[in-house]
N, C-alpha and C. Protein backbone atom coordinates (compact mmCIF):
# COMPACT_ATOMS: atom_id res chain seq x y z
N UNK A 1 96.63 206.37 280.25
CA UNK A 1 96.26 207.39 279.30
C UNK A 1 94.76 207.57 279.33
N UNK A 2 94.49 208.55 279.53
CA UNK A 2 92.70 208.58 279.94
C UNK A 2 92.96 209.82 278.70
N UNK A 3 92.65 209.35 277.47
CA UNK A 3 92.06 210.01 276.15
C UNK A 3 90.76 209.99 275.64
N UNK A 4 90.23 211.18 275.54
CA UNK A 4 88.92 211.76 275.62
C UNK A 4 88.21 210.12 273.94
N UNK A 5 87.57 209.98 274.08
CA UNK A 5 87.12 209.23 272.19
C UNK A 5 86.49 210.45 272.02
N UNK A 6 86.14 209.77 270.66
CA UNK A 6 85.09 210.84 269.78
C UNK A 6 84.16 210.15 270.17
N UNK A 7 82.96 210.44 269.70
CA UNK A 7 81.58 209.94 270.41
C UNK A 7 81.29 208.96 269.44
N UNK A 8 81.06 208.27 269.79
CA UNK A 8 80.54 206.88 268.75
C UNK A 8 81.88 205.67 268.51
N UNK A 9 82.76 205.87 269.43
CA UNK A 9 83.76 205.03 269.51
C UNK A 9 84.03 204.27 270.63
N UNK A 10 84.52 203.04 270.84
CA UNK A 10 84.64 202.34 272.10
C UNK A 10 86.72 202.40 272.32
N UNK A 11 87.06 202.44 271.35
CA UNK A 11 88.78 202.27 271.20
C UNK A 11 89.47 203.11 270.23
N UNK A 12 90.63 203.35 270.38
CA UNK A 12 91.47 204.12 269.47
C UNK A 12 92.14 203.22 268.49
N UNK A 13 92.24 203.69 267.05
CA UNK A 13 92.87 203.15 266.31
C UNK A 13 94.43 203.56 265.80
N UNK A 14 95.03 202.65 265.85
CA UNK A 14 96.70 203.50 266.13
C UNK A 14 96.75 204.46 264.67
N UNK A 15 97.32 205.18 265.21
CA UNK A 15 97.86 206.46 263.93
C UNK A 15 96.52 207.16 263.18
N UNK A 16 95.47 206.80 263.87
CA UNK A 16 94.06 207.48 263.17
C UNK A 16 94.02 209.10 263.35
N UNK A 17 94.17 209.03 264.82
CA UNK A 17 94.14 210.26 265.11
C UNK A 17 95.58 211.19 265.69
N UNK A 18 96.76 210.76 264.46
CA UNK A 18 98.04 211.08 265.15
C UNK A 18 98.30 212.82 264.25
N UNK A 19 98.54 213.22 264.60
CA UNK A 19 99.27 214.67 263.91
C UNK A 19 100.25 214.45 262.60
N UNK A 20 100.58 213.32 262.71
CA UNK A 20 102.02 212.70 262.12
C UNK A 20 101.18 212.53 260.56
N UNK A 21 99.75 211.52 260.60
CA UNK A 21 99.35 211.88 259.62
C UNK A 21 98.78 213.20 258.96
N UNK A 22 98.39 213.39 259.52
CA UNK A 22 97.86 215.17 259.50
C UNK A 22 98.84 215.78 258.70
N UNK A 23 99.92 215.80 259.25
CA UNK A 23 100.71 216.83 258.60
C UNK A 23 101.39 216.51 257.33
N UNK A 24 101.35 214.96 257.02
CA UNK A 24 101.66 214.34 255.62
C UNK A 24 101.08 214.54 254.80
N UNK A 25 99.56 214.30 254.92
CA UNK A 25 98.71 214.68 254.18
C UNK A 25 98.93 216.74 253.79
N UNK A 26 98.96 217.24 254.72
CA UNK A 26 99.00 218.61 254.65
C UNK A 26 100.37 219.33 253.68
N UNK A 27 101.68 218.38 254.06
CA UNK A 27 102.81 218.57 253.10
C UNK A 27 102.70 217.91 251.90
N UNK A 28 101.98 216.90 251.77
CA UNK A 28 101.83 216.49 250.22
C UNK A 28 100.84 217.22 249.47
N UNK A 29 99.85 217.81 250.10
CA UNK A 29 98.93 218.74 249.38
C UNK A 29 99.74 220.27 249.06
N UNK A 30 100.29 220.46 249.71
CA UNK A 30 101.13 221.53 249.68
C UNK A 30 102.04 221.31 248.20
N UNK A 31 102.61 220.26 248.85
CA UNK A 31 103.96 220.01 247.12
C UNK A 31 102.81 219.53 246.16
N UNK A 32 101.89 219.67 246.12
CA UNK A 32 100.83 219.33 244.31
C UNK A 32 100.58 220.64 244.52
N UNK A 33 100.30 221.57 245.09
CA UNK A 33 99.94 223.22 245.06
C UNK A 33 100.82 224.16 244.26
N UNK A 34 102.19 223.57 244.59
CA UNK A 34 103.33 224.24 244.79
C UNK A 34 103.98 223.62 243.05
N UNK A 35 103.36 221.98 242.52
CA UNK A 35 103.60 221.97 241.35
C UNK A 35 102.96 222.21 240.77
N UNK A 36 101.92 222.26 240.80
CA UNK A 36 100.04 223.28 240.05
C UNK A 36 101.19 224.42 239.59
N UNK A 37 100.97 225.31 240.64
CA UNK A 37 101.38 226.80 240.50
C UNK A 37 102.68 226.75 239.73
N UNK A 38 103.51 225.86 239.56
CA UNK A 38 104.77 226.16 238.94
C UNK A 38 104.98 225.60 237.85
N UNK A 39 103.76 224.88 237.05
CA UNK A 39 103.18 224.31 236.26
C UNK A 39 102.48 225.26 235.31
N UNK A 40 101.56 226.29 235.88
CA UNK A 40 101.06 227.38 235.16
C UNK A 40 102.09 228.61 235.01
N UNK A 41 102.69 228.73 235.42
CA UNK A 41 103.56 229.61 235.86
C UNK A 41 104.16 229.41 234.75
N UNK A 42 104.81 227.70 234.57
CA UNK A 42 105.60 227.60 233.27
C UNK A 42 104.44 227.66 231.64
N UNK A 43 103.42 227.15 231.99
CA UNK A 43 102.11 227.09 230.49
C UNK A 43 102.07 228.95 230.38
N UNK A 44 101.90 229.83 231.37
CA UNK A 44 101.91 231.11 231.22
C UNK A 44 103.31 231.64 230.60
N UNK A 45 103.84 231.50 230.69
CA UNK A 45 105.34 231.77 230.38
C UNK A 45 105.21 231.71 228.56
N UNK A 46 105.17 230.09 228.62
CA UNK A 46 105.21 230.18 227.09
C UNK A 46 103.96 230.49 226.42
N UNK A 47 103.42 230.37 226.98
CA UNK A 47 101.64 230.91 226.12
C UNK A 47 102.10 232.80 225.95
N UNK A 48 102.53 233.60 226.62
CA UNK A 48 103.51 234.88 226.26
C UNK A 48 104.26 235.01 225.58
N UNK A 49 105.14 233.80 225.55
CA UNK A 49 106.54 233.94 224.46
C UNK A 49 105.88 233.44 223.18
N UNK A 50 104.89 232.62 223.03
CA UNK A 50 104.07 232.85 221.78
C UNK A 50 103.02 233.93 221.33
N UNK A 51 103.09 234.20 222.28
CA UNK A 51 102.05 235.74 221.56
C UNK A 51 102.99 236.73 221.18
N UNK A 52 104.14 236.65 222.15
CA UNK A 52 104.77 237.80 221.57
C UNK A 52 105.65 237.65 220.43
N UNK A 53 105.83 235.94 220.30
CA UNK A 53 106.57 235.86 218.83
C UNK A 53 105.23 236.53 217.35
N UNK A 54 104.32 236.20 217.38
CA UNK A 54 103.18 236.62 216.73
C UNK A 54 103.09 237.89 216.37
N UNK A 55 103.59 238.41 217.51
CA UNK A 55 102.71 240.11 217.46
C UNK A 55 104.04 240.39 217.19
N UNK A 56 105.26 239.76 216.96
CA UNK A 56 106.76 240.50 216.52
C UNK A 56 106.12 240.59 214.92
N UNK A 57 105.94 239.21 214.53
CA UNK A 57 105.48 239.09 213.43
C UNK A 57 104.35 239.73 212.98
N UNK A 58 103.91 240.19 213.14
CA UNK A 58 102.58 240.55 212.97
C UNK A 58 102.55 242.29 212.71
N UNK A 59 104.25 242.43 213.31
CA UNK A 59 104.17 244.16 213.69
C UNK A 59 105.00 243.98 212.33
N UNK A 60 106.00 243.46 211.99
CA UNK A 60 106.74 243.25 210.85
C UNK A 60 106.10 243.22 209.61
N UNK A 61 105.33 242.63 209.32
CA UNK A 61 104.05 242.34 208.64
C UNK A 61 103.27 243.61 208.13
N UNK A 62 103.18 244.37 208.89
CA UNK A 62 102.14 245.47 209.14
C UNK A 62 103.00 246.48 208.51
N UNK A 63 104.22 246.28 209.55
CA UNK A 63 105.08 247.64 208.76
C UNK A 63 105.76 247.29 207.58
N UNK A 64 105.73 246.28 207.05
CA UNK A 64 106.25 246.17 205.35
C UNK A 64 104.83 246.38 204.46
N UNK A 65 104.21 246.32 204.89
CA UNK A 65 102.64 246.65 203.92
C UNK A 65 102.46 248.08 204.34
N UNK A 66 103.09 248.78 205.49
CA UNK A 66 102.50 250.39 205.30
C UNK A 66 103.75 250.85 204.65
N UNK A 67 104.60 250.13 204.59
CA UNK A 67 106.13 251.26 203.07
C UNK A 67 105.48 250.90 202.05
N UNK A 68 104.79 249.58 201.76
CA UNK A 68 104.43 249.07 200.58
C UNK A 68 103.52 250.54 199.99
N UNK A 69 102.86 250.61 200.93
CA UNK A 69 101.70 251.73 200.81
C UNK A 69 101.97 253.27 200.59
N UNK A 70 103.06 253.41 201.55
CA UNK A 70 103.74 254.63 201.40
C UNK A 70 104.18 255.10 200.00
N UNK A 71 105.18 253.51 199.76
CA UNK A 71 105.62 253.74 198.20
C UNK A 71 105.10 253.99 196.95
N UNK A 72 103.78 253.70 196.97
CA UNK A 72 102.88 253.66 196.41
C UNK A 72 102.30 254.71 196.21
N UNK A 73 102.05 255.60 197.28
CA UNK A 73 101.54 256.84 197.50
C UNK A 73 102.36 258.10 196.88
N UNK A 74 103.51 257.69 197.43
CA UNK A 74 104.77 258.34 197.17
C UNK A 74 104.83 258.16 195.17
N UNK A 75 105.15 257.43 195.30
CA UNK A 75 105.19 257.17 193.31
C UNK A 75 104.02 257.48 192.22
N UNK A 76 103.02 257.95 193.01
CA UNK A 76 101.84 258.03 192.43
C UNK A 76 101.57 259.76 192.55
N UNK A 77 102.42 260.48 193.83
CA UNK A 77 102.30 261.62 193.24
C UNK A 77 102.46 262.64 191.86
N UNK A 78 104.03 262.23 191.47
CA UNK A 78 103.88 262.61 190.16
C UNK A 78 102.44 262.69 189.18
N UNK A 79 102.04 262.15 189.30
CA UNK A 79 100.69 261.25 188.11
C UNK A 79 99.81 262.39 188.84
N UNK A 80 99.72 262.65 190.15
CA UNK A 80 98.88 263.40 190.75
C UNK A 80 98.98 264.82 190.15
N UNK A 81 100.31 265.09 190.32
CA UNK A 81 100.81 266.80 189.96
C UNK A 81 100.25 266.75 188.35
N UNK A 82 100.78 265.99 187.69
CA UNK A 82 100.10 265.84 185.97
C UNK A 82 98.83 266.13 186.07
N UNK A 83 98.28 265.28 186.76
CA UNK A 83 96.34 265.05 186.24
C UNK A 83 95.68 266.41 186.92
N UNK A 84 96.17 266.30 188.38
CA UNK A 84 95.54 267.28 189.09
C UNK A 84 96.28 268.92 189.61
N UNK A 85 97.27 269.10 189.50
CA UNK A 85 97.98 269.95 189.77
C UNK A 85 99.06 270.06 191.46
N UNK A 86 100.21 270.69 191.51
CA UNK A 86 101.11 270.11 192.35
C UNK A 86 100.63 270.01 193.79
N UNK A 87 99.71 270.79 194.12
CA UNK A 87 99.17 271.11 195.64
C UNK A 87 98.14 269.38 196.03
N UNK A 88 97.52 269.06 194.99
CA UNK A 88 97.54 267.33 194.68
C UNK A 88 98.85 266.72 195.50
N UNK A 89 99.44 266.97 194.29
CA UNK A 89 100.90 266.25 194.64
C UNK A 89 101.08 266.33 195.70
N UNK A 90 101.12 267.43 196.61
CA UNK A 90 101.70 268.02 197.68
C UNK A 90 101.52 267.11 198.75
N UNK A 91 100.03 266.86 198.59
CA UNK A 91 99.05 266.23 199.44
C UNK A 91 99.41 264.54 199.61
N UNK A 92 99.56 264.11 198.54
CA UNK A 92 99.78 262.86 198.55
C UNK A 92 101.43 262.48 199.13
N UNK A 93 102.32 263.70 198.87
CA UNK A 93 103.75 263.24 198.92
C UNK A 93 103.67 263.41 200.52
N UNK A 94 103.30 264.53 201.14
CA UNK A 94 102.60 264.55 202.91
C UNK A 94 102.37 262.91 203.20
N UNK A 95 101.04 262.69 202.65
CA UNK A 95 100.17 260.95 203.15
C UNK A 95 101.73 259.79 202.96
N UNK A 96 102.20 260.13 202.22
CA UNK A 96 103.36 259.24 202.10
C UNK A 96 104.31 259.34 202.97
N UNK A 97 104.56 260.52 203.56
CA UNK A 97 105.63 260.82 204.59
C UNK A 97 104.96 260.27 205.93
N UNK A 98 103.30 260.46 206.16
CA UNK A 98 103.23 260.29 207.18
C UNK A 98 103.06 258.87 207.39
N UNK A 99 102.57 258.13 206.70
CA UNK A 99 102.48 256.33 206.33
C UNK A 99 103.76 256.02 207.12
N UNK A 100 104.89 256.39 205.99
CA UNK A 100 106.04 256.21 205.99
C UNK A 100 106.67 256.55 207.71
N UNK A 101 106.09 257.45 208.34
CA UNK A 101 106.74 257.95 209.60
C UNK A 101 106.05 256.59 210.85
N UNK A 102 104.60 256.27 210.52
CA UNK A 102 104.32 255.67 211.13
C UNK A 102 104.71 254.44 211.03
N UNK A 103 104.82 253.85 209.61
CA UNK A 103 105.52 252.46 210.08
C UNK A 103 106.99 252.86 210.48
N UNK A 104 107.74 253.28 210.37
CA UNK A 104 109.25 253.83 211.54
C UNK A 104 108.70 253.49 212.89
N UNK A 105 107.65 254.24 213.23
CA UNK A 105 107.44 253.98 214.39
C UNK A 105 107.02 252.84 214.83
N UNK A 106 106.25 251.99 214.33
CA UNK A 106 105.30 251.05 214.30
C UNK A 106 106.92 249.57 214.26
N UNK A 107 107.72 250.15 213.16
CA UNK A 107 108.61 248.95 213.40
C UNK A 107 109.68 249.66 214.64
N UNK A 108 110.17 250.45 214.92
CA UNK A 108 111.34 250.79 215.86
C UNK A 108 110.36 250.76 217.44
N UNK A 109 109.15 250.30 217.61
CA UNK A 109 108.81 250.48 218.84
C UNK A 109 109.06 248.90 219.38
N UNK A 110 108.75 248.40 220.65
CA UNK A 110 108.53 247.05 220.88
C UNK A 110 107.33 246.80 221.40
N UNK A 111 106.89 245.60 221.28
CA UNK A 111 105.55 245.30 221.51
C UNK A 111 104.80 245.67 222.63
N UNK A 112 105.90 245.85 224.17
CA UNK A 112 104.71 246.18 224.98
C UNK A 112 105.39 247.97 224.53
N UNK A 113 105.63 248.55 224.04
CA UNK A 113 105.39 250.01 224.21
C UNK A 113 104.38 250.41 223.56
N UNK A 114 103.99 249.24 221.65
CA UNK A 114 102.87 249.51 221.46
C UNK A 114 101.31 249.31 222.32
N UNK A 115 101.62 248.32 222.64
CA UNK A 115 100.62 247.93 223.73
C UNK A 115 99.77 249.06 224.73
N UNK A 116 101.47 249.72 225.15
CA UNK A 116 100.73 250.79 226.34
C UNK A 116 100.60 251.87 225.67
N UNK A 117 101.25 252.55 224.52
CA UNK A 117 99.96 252.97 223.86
C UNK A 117 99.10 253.35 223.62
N UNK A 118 98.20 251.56 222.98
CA UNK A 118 97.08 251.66 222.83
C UNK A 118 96.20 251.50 224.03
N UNK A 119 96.47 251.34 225.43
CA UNK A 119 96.23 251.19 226.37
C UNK A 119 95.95 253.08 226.61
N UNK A 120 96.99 253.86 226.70
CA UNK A 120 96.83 255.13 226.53
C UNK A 120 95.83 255.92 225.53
N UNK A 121 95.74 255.21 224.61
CA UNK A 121 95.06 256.02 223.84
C UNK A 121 93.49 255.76 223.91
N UNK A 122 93.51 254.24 224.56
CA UNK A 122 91.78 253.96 224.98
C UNK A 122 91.70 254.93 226.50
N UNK A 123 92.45 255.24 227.29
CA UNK A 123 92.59 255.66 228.23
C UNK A 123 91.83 257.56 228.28
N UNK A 124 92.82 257.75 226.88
CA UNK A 124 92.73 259.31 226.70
C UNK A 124 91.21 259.54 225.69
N UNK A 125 91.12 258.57 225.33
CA UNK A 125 89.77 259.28 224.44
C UNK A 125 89.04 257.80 223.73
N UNK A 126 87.81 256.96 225.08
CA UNK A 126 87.75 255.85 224.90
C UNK A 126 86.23 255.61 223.82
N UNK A 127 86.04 256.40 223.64
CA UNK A 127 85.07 256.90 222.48
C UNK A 127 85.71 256.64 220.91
N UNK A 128 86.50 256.70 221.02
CA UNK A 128 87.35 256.76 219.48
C UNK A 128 87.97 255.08 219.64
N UNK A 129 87.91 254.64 221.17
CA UNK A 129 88.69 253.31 220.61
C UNK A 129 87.47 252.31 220.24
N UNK A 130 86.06 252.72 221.25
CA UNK A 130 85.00 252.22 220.98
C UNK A 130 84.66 251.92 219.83
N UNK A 131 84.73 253.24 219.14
CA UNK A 131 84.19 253.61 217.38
C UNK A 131 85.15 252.43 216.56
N UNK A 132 86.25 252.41 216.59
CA UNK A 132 87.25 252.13 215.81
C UNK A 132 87.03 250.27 215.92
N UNK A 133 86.95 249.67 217.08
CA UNK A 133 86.79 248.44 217.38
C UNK A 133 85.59 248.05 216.57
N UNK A 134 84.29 249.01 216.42
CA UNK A 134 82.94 248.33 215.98
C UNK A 134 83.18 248.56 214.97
N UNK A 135 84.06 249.61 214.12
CA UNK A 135 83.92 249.50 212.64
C UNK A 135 85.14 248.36 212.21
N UNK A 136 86.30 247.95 213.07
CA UNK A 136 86.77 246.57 213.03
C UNK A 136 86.07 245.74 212.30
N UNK A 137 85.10 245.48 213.37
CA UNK A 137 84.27 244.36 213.63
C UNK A 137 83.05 244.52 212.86
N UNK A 138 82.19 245.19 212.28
CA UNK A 138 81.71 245.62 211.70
C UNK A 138 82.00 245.37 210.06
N UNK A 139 83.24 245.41 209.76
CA UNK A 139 84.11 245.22 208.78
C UNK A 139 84.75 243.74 208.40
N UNK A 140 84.79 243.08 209.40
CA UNK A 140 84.89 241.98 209.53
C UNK A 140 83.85 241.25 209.72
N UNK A 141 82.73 241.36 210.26
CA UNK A 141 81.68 240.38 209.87
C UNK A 141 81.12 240.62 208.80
N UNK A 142 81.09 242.01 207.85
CA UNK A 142 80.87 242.12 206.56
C UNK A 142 81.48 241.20 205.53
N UNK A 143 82.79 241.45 205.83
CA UNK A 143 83.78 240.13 204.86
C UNK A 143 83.27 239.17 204.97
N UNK A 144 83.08 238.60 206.05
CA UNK A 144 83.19 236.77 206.40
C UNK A 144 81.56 236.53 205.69
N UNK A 145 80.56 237.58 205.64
CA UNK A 145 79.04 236.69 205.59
C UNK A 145 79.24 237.40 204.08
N UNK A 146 79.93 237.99 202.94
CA UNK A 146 80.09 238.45 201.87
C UNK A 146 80.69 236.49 201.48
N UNK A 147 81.97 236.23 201.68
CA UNK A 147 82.42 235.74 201.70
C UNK A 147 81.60 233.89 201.52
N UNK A 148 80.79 233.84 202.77
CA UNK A 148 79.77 232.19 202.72
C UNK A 148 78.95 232.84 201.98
N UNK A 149 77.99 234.18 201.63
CA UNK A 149 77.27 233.75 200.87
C UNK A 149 77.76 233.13 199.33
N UNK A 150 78.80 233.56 199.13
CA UNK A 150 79.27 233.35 197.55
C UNK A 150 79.57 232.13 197.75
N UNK A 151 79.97 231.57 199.12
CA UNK A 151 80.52 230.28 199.08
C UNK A 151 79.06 229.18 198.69
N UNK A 152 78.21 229.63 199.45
CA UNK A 152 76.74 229.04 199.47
C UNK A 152 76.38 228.91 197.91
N UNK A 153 75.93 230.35 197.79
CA UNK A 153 75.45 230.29 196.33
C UNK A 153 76.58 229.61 195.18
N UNK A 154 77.76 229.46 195.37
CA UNK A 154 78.75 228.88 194.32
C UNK A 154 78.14 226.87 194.65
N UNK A 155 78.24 226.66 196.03
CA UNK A 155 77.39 225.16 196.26
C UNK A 155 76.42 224.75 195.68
N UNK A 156 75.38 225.91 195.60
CA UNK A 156 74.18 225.65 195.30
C UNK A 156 74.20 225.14 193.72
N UNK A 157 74.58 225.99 193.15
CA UNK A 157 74.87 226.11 191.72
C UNK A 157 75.87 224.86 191.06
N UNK A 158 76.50 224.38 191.88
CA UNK A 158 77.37 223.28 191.46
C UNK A 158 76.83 221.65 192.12
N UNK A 159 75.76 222.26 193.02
CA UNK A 159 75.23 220.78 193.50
C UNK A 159 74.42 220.17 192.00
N UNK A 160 73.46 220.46 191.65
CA UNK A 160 73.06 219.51 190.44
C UNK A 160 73.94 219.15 189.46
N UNK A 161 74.56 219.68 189.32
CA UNK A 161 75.40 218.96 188.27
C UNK A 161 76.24 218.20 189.07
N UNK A 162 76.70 217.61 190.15
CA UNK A 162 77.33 216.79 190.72
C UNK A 162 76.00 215.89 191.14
N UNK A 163 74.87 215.85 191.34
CA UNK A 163 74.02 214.97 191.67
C UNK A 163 72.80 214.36 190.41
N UNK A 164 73.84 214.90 189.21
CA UNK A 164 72.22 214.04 188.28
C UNK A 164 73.44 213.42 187.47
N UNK A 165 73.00 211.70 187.33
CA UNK A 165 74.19 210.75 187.05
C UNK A 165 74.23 211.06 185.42
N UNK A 166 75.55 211.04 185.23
CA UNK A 166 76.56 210.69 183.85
C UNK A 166 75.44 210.21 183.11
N UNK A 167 75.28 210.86 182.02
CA UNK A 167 74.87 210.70 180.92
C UNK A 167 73.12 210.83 181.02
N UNK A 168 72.67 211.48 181.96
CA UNK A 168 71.49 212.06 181.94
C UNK A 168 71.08 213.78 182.10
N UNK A 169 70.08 213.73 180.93
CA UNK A 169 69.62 214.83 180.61
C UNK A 169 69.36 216.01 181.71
N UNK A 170 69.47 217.14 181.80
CA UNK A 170 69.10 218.00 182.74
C UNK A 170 67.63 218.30 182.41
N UNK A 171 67.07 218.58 183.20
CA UNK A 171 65.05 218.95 183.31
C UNK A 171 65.60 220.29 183.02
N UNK A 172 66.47 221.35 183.39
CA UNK A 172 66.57 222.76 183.00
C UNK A 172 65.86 222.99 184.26
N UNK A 173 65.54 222.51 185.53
CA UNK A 173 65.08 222.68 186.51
C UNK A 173 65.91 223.72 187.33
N UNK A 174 66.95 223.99 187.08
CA UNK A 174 68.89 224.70 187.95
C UNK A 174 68.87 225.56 187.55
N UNK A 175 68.01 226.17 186.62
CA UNK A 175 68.63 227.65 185.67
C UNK A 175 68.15 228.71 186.80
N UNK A 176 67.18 228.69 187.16
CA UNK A 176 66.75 230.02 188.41
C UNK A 176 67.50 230.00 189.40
N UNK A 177 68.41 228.60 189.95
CA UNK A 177 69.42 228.89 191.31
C UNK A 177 70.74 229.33 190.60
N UNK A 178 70.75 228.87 189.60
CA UNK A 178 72.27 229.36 188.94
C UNK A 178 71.77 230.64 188.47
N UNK A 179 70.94 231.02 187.75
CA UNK A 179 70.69 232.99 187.65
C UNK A 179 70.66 232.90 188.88
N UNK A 180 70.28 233.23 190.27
CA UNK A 180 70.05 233.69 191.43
C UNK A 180 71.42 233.91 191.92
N UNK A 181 71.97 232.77 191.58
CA UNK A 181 73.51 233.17 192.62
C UNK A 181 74.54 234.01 191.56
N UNK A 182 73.92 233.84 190.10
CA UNK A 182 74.94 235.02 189.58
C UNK A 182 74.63 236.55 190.03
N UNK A 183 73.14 236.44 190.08
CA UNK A 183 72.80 238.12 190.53
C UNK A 183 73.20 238.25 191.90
N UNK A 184 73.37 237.33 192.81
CA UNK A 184 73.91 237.84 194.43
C UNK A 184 75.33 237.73 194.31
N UNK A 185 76.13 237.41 193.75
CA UNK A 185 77.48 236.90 193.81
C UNK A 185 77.92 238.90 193.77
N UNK A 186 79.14 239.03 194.30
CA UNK A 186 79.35 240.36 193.46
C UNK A 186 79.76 240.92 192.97
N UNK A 187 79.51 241.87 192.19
CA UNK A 187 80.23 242.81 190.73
C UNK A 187 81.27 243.20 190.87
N UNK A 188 81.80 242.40 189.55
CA UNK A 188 83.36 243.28 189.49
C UNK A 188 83.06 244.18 188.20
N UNK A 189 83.91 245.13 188.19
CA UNK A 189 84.08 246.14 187.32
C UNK A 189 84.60 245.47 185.90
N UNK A 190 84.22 245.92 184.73
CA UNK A 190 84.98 245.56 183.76
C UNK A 190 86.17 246.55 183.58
N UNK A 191 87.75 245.56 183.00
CA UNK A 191 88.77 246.26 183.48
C UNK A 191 88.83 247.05 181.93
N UNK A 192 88.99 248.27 181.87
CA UNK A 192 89.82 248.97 180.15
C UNK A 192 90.39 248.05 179.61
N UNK A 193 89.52 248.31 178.46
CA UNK A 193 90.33 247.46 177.24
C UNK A 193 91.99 248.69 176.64
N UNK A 194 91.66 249.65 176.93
CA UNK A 194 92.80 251.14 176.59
C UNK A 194 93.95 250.75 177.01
């Protein structure tokens, strides 16, 4: 056997340089590829069947709070035609039909039809989905920093009296953080006494 070495070798070592390993190595990398992929395949699977249990819920959810709304709308015309006259009414018993039409739709559709959609409708006029997302969001970071400041200022206001021990006098030092967080906290309406 006159076999070429590699350079820096004097002898062959059995099975070093055989194909036999080669290709073991190459089929066992293969079957961890092959359970990777069928591994995500299965984490993808259910990471879907939980979103879409969510967004079942979530559409359910949505459309019992827009009848809620409808009904509301709807029952409140009367009061409308009284105070304001029937073309009032008219108006509101319309907003109620159409509430009302959209959650129909909103519950009789399925999730990916809403989906495409709203996929369509960013599609057809992506200016309006733009707008609509930032006043989302816009709306929602309003809540949340409405929300810690009251949480803050309610801390602030309740830390001294949790930090000056039982049965000692207050300095009256707290009265400007406790006025401060009553004037930032915010206004509710006083309700009729009528």
């Amino acid at each position: 056997m006159a076999e070429k070495l590699p350079e820096g070798t004097d002898h062959v070592i059995s099975g070093a340089g055989s194909d036999g390993a080669r290709d073991k190595l190459k089929a066992e990398a293969a079957e961890l590829r092959e359970k990777a992929s069928a591994k995500a395949a299965e984490l993808k699977e259910q990471a879907t069947d939980k979103a879409r249990t969510y967004a079942e819920e979530g559409k359910a959810r949505a459309s019992a709070g827009l009848d809620s709304v409808a009904k509301m709308i709807g029952d409140s015309a009367a009061q409308i035609d009284e105070k304001l006259g029937s073309a009032y009414g008219d108006y509101a018993r319309r907003a109620a039909d159409a509430v009302s039409g959209f959650s129909g739709n909103l519950r009789d559709k399925q999730v990916d039809e809403l989906i495409d959609d709203a996929r369509s409708l960013v599609r057809r006029s992506p200016a309006l989905a733009i707008g609509a997302a930032a006043a989302a969001g816009f709306i929602l970071a309003r809540v949340i920093k409405a929300g810690s400041e009251v949480l803050d200022e309610t801390a602030k206001a309740a830390a001294p009296k949790a930090a000056a021990p039982k049965g000692a006098e207050s300095d009256g030092d707290h009265s400007e953080e406790v006025s401060e967080s009553v004037r930032k906290a915010p206004k509710r309406k006083p309700r009729d006494a009528s």
